[in-house]
PDB file of N, CA and C in Angstrom:
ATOM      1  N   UNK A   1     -11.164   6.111  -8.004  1.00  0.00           N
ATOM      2  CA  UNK A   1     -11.053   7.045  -6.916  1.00  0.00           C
ATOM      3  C   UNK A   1      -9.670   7.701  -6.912  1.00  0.00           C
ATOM      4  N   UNK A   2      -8.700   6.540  -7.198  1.00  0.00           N
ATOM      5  CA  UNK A   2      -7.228   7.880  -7.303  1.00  0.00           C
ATOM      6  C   UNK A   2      -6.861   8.307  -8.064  1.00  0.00           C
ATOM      7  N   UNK A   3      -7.638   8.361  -9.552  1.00  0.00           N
ATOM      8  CA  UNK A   3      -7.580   9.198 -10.348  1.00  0.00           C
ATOM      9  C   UNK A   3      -8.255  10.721  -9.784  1.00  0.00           C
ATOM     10  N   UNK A   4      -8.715  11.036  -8.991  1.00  0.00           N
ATOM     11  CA  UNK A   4      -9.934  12.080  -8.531  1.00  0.00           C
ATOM     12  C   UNK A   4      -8.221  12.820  -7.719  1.00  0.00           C
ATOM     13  N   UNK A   5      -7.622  12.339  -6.900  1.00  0.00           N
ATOM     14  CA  UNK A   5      -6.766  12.880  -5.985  1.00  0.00           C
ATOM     15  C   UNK A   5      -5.425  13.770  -6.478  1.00  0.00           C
ATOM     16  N   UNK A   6      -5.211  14.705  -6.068  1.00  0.00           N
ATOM     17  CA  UNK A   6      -4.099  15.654  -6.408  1.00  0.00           C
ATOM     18  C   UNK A   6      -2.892  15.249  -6.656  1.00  0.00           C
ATOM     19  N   UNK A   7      -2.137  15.769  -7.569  1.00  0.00           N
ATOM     20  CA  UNK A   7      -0.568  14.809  -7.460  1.00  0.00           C
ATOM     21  C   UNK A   7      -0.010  15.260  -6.489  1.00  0.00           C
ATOM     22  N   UNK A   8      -0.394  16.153  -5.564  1.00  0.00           N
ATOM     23  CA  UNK A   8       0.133  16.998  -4.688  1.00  0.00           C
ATOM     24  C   UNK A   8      -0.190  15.630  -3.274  1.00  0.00           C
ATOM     25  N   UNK A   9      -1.644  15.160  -3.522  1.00  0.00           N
ATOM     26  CA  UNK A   9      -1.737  14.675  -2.443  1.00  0.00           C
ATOM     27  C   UNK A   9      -0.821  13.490  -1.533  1.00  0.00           C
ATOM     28  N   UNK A  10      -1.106  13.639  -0.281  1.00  0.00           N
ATOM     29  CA  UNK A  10      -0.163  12.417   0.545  1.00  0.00           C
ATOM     30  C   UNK A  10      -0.723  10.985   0.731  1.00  0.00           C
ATOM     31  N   UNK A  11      -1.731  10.809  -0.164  1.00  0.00           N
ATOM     32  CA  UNK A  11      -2.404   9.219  -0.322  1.00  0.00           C
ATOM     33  C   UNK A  11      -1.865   8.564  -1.708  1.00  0.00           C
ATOM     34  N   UNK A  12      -1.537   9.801  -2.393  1.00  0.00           N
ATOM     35  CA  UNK A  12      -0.838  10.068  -3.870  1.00  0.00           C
ATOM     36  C   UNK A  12       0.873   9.754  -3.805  1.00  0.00           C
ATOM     37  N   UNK A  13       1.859  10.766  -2.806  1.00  0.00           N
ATOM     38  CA  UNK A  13       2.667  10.861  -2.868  1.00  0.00           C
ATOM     39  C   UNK A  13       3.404   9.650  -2.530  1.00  0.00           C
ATOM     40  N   UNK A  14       3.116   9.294  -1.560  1.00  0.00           N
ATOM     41  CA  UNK A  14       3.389   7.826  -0.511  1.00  0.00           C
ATOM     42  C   UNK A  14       4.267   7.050  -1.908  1.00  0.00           C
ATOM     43  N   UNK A  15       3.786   6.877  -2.920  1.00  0.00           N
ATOM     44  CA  UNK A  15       3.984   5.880  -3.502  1.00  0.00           C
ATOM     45  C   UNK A  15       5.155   6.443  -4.336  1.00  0.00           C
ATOM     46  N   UNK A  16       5.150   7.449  -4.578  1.00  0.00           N
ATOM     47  CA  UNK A  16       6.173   8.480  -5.732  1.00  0.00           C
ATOM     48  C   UNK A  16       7.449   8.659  -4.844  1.00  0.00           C
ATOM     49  N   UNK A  17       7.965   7.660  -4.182  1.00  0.00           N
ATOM     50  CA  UNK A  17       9.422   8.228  -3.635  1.00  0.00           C
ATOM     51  C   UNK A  17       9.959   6.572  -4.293  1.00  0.00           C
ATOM     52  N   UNK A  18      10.868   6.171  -4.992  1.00  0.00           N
ATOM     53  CA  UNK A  18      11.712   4.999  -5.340  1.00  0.00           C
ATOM     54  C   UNK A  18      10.911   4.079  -5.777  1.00  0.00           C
ATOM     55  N   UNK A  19       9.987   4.487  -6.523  1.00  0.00           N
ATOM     56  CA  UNK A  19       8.889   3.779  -6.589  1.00  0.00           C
ATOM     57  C   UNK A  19       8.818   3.178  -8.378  1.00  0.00           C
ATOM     58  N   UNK A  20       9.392   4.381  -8.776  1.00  0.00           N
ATOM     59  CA  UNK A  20       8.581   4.282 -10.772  1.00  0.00           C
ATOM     60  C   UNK A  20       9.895   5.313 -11.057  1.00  0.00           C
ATOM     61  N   UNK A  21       9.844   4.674 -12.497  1.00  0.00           N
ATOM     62  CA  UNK A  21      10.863   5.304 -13.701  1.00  0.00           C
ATOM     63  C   UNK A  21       9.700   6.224 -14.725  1.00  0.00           C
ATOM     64  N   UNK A  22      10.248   6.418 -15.669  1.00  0.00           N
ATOM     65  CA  UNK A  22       9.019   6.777 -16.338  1.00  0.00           C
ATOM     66  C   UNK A  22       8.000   5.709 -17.170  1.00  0.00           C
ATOM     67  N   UNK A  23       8.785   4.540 -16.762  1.00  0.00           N
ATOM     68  CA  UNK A  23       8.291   3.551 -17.799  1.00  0.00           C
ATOM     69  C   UNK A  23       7.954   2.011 -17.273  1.00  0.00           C
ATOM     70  N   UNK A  24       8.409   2.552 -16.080  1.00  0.00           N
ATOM     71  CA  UNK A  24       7.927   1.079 -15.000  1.00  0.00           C
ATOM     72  C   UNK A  24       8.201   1.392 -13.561  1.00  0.00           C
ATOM     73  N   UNK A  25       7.748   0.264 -12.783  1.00  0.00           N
ATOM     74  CA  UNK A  25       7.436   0.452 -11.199  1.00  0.00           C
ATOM     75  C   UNK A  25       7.463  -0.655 -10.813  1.00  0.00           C
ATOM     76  N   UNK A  26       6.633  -0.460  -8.821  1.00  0.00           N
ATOM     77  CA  UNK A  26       6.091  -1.210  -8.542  1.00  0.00           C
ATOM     78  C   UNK A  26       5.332  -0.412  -7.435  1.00  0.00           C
ATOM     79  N   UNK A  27       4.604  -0.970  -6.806  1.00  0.00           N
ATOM     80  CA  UNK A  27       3.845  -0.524  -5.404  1.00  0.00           C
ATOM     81  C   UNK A  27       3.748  -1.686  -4.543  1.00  0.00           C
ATOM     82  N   UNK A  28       3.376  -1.730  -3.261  1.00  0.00           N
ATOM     83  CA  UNK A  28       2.651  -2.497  -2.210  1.00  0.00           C
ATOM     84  C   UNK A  28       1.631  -1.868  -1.888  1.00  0.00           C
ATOM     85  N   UNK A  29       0.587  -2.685  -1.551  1.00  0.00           N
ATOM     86  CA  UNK A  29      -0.725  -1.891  -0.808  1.00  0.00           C
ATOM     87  C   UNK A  29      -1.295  -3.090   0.206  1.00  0.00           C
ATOM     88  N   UNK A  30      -1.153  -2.412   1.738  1.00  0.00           N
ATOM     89  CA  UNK A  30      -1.461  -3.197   2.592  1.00  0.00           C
ATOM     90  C   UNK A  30      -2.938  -3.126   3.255  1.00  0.00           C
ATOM     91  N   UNK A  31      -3.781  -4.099   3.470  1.00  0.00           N
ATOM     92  CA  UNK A  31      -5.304  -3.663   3.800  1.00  0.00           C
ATOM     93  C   UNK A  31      -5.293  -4.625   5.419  1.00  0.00           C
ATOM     94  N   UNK A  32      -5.930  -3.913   6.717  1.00  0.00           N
ATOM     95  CA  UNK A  32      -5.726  -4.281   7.637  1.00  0.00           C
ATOM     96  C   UNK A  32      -7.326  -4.169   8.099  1.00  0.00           C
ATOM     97  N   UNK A  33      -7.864  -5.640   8.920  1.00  0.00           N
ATOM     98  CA  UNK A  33      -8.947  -6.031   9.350  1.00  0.00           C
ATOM     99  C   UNK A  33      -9.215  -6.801  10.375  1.00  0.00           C
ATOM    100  N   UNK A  34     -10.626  -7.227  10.594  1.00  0.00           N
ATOM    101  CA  UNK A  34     -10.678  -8.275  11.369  1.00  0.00           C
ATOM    102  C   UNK A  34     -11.180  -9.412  11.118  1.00  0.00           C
ATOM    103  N   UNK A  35     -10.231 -10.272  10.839  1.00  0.00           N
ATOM    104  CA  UNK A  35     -10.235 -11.534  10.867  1.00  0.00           C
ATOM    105  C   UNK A  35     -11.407 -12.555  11.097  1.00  0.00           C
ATOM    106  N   UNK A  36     -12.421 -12.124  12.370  1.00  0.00           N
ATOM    107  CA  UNK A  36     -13.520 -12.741  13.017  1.00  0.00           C
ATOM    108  C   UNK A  36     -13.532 -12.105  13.929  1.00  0.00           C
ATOM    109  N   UNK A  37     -14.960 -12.476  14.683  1.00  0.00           N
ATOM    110  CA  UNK A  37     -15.852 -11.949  15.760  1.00  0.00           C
ATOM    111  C   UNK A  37     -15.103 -11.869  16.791  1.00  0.00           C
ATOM    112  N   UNK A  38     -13.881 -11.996  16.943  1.00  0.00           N
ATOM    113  CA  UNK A  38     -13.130 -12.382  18.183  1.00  0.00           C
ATOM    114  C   UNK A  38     -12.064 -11.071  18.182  1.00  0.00           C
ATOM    115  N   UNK A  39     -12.278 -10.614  16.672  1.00  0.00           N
ATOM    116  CA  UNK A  39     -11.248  -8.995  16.815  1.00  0.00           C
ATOM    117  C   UNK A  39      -9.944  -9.688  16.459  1.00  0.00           C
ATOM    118  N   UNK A  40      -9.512 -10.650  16.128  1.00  0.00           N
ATOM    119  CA  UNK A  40      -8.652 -11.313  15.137  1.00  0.00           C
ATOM    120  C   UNK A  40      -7.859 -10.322  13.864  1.00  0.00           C
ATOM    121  N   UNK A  41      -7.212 -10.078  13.939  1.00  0.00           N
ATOM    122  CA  UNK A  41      -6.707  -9.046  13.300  1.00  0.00           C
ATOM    123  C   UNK A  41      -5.701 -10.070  11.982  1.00  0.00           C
ATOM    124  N   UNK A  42      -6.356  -9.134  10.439  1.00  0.00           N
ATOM    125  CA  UNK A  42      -6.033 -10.071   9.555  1.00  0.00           C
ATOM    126  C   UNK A  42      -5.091  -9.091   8.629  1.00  0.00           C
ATOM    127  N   UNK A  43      -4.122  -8.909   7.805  1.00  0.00           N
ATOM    128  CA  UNK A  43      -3.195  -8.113   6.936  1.00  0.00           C
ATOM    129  C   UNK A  43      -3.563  -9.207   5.623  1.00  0.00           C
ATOM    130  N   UNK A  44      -4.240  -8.233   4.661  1.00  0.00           N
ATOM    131  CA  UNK A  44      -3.957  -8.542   3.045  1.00  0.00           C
ATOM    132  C   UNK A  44      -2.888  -7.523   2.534  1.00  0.00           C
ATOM    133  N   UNK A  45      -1.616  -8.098   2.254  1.00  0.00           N
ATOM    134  CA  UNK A  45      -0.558  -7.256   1.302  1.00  0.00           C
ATOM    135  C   UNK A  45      -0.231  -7.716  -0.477  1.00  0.00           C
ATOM    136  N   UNK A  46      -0.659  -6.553  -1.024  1.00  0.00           N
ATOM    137  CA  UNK A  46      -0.657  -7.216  -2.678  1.00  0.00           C
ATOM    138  C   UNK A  46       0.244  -6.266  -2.752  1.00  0.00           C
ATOM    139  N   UNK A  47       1.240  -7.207  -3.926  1.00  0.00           N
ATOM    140  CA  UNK A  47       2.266  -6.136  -4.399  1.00  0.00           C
ATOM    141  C   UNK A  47       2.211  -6.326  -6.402  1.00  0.00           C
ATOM    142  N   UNK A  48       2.598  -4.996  -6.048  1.00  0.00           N
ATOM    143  CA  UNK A  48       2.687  -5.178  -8.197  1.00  0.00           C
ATOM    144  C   UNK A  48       3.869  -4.619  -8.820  1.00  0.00           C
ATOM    145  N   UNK A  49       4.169  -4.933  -9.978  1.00  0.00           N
ATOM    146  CA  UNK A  49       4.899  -4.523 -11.071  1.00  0.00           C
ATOM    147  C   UNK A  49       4.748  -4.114 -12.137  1.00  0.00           C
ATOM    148  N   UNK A  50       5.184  -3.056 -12.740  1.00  0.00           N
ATOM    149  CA  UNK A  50       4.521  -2.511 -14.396  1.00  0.00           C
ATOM    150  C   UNK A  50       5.397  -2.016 -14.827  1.00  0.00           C
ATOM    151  N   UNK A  51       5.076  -2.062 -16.521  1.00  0.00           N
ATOM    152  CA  UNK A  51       5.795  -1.553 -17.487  1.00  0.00           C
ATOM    153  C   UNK A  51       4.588  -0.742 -18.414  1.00  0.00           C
ATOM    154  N   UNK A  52       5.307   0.163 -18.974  1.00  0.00           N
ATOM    155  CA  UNK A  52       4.395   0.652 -19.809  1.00  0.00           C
ATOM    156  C   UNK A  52       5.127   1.250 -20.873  1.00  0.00           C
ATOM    157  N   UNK A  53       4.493   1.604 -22.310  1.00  0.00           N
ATOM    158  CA  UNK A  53       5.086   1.869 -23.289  1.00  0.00           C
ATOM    159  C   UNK A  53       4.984   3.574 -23.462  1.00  0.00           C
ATOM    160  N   UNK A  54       4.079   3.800 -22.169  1.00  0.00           N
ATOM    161  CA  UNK A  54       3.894   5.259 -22.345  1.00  0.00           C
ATOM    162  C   UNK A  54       4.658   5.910 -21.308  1.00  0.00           C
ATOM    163  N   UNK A  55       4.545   7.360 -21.071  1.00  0.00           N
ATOM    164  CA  UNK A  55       5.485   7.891 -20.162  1.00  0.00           C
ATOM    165  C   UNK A  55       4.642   7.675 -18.767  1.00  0.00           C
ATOM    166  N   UNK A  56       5.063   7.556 -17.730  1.00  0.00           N
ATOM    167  CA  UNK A  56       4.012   7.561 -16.731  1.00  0.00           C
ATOM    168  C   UNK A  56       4.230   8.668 -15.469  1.00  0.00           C
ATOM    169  N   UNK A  57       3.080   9.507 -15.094  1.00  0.00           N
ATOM    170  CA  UNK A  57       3.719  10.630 -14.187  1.00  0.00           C
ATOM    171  C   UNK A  57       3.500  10.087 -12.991  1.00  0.00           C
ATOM    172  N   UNK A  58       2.209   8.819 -12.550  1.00  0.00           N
ATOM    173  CA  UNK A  58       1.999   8.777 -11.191  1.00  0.00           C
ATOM    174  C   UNK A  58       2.706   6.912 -11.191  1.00  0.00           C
ATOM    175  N   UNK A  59       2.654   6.601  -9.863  1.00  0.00           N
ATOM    176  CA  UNK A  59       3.096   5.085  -9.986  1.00  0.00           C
ATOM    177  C   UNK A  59       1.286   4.312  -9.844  1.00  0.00           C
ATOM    178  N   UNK A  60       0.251   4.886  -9.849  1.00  0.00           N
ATOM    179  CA  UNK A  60      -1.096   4.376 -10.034  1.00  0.00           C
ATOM    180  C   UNK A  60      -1.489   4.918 -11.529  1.00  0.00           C
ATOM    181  N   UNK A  61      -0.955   4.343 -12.555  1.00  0.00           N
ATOM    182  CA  UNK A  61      -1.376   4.723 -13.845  1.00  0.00           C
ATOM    183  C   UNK A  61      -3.042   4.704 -14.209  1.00  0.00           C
ATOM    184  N   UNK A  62      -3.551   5.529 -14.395  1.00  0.00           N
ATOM    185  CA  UNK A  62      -4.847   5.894 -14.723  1.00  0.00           C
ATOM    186  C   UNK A  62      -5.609   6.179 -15.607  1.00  0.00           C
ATOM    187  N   UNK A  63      -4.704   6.644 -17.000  1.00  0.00           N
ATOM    188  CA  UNK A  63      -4.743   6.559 -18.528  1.00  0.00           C
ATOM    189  C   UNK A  63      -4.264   6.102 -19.159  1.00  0.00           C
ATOM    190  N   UNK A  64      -4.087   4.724 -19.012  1.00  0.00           N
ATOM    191  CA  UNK A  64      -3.232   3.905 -20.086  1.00  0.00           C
ATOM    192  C   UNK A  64      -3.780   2.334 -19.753  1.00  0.00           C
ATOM    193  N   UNK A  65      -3.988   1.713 -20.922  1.00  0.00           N
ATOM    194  CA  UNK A  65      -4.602   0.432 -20.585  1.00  0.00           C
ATOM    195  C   UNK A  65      -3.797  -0.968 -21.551  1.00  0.00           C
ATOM    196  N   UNK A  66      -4.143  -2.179 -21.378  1.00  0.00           N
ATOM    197  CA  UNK A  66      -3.099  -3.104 -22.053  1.00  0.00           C
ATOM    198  C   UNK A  66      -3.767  -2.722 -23.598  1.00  0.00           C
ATOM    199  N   UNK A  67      -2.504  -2.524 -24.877  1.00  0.00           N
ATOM    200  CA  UNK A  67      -1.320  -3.282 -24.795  1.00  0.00           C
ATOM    201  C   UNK A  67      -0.391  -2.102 -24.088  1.00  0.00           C
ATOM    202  N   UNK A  68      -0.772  -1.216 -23.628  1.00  0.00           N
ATOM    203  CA  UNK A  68       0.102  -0.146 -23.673  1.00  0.00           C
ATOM    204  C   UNK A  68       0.780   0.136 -21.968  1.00  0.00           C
ATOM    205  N   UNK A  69       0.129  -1.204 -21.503  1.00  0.00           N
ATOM    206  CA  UNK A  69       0.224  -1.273 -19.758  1.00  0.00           C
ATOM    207  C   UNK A  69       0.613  -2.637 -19.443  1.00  0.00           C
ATOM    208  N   UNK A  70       1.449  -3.478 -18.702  1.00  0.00           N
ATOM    209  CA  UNK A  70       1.549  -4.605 -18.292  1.00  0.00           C
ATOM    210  C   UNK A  70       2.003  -4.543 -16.734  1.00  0.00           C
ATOM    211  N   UNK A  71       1.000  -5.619 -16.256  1.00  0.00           N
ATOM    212  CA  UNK A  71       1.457  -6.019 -14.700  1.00  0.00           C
ATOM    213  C   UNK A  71       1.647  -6.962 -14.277  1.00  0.00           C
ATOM    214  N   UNK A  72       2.049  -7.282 -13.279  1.00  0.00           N
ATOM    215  CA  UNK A  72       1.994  -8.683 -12.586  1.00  0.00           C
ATOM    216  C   UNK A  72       1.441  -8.304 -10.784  1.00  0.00           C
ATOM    217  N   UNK A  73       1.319  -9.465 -10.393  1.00  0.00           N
ATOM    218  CA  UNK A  73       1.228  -9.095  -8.917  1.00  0.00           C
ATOM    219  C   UNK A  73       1.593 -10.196  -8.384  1.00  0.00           C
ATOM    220  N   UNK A  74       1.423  -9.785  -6.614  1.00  0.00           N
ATOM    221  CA  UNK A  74       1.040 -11.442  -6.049  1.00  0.00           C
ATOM    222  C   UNK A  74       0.797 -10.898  -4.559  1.00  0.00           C
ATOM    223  N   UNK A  75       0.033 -12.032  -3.962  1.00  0.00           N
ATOM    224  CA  UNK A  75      -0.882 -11.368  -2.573  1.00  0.00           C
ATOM    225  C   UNK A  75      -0.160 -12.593  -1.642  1.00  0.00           C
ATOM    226  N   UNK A  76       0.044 -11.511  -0.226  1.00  0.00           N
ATOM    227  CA  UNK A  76      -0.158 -12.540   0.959  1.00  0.00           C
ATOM    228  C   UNK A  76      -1.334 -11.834   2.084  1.00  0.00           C
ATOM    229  N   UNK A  77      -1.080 -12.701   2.579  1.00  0.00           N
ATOM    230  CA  UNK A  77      -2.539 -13.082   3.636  1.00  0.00           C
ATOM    231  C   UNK A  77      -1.947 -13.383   5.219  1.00  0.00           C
ATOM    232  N   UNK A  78      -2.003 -12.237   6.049  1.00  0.00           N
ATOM    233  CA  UNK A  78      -1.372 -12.496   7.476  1.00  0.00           C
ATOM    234  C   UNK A  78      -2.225 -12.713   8.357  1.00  0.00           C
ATOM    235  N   UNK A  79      -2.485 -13.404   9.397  1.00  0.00           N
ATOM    236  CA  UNK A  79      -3.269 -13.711  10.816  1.00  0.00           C
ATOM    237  C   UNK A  79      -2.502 -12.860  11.385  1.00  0.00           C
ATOM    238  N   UNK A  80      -2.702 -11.979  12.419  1.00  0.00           N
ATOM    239  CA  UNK A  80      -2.264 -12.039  13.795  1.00  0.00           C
ATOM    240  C   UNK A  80      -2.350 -13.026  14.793  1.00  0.00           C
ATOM    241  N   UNK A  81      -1.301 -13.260  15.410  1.00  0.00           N
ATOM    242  CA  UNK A  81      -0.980 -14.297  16.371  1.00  0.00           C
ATOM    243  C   UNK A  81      -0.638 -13.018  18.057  1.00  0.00           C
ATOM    244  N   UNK A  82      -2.485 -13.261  18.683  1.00  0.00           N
ATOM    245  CA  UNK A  82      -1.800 -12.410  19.640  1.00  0.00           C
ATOM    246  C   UNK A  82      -0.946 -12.837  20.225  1.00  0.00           C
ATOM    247  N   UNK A  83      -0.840 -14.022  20.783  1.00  0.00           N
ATOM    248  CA  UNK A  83       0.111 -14.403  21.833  1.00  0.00           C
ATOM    249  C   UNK A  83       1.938 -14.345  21.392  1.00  0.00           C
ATOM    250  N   UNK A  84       2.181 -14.535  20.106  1.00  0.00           N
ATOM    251  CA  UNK A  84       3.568 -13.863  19.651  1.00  0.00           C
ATOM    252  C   UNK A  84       3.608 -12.873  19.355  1.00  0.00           C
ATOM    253  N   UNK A  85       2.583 -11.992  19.051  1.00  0.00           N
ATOM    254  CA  UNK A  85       2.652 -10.027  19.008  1.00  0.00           C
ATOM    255  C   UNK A  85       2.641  -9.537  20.409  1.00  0.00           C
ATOM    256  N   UNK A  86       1.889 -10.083  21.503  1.00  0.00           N
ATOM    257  CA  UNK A  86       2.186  -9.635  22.781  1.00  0.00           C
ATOM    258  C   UNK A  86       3.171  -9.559  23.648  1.00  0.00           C
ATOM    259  N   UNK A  87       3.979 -10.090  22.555  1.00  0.00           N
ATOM    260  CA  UNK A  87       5.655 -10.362  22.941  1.00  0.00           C
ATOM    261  C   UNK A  87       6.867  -9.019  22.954  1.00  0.00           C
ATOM    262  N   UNK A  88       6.316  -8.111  21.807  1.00  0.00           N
ATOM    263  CA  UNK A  88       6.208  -7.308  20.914  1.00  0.00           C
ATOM    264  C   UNK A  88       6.265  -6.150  20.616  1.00  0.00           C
ATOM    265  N   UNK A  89       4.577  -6.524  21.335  1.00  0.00           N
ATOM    266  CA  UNK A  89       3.615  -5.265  21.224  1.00  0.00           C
ATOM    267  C   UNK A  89       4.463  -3.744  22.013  1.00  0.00           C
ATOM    268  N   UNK A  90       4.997  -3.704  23.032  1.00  0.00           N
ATOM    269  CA  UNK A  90       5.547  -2.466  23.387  1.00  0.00           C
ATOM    270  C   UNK A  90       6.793  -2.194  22.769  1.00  0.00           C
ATOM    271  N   UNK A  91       7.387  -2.817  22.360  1.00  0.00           N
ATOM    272  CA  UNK A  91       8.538  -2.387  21.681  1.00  0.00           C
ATOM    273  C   UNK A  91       7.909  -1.465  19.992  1.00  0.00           C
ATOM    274  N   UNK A  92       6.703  -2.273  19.756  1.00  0.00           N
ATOM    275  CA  UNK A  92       6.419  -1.302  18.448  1.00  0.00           C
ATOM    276  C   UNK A  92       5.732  -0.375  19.007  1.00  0.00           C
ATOM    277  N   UNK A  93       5.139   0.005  19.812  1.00  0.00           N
ATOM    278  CA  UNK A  93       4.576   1.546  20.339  1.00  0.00           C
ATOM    279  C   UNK A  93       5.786   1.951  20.683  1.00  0.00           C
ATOM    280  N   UNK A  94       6.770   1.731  21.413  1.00  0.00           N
ATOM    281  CA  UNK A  94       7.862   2.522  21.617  1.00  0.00           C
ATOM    282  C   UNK A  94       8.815   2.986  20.372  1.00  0.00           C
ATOM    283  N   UNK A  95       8.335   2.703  19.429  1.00  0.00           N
ATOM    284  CA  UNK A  95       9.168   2.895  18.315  1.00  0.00           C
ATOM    285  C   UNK A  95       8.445   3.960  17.709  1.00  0.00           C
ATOM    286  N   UNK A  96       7.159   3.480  17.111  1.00  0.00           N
ATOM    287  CA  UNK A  96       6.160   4.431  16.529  1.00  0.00           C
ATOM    288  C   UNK A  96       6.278   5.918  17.559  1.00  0.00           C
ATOM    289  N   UNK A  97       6.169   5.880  18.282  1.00  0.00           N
ATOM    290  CA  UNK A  97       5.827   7.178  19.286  1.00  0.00           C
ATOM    291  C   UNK A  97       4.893   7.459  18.773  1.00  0.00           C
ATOM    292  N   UNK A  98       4.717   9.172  18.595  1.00  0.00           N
ATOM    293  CA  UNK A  98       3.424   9.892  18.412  1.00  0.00           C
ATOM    294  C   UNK A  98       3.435   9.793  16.684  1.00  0.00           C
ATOM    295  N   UNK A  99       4.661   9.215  16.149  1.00  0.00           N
ATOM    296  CA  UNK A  99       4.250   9.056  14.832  1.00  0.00           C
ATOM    297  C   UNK A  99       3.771   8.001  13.870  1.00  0.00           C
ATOM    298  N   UNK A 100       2.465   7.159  14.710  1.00  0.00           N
ATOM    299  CA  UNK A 100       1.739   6.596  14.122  1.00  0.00           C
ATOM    300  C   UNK A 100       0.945   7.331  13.042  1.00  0.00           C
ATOM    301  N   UNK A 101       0.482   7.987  13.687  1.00  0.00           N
ATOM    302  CA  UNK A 101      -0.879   8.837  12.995  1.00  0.00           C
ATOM    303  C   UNK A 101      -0.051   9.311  11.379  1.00  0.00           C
ATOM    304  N   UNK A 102       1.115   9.651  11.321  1.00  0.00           N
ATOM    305  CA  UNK A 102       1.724  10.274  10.395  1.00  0.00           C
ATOM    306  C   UNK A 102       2.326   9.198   9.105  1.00  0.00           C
ATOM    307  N   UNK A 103       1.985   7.686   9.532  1.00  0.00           N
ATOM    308  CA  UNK A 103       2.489   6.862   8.780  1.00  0.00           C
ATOM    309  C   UNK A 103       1.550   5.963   7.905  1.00  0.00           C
ATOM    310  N   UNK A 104       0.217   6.113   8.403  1.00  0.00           N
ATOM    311  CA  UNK A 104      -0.672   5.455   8.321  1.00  0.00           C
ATOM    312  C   UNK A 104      -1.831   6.022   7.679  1.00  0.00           C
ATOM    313  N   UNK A 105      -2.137   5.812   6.389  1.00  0.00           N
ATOM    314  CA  UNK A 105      -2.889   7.123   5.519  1.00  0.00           C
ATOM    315  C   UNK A 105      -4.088   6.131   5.198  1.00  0.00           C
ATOM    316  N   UNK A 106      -5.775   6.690   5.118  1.00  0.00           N
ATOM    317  CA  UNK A 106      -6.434   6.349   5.202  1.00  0.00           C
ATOM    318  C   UNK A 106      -7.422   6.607   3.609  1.00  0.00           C
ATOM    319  N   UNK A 107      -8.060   5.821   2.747  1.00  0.00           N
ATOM    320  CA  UNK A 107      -8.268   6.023   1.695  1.00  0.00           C
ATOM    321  C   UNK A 107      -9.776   6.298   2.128  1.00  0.00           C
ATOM    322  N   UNK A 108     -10.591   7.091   1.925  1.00  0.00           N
ATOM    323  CA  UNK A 108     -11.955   7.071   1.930  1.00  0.00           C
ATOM    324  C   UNK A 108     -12.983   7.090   0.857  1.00  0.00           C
ATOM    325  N   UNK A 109     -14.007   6.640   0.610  1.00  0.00           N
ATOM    326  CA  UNK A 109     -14.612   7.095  -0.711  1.00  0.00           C
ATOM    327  C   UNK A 109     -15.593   8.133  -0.666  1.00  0.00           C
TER     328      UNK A 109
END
C-alpha cells in the first residue's frame, strides 16, 4: 500500500524529516486500539533500522529486497492505565489544542 502513495504525500513525508541517509535509517510506527470490551485502550509501537547497499529515496524502501536490504526491529506493547492517564488527561488536550487532527495521520486501504 505505500508503495501506491506520492512522495509528495503526508502519510509518506512524516517519516522523511531525520529519518534516512541514503543508505540507512530508521522509523517508528505506532498502532492504537482497544484493548477489550471495556474500551481499554492498547498502543503497539515497532521500531526499525536499515541499511541498504542501494541508494534509498523513501525511508519505507519498496524496491529493494535482502541481500541488498537489512533490518532489525523490536516492538512494545502499552495498556492504558485510566486511572494514571486521568491524572493527565487535561494537561495533554491543553497542549494538543486544535492541533490534534494535524498530528495524527490515518493509513486507509
Amino acid at each position: 500500500m505505500l508503495n501506491k502513495l506520492a512522495d509528495s504525500d503526508d502519510r509518506v513525508t512524516v517519516f522523511e524529516s531525520e529519518s534516512h541517509t541514503a543508505h540507512d535509517g530508521n522509523m517508528q510506527l505506532l498502532s492504537v486500539g482497544q484493548a477489550d470490551a471495556d474500551g481499554t485502550l492498547a498502543v503497539l509501537t515497532i521500531g526499525y533500522t536499515f541499511t541498504s547497499d542501494n541508494t534509498l529515496k523513501r525511508t519505507f524502501p519498496t524496491t529493494v529486497s535482502p541481500p541488498d536490504l537489512s533490518m532489525s526491529n523490536c516492538a512494545l506493547s502499552l495498556t492504558l492505565d485510566e486511572q494514571v492517564y486521568s491524572q493527565v488527561r487535561q494537561t495533554v488536550i491543553d497542549e494538543l489544542g486544535g492541533r490534534a487532527g494535524s498530528l495524527i495521520a490515518e493509513l486507509k486501504s
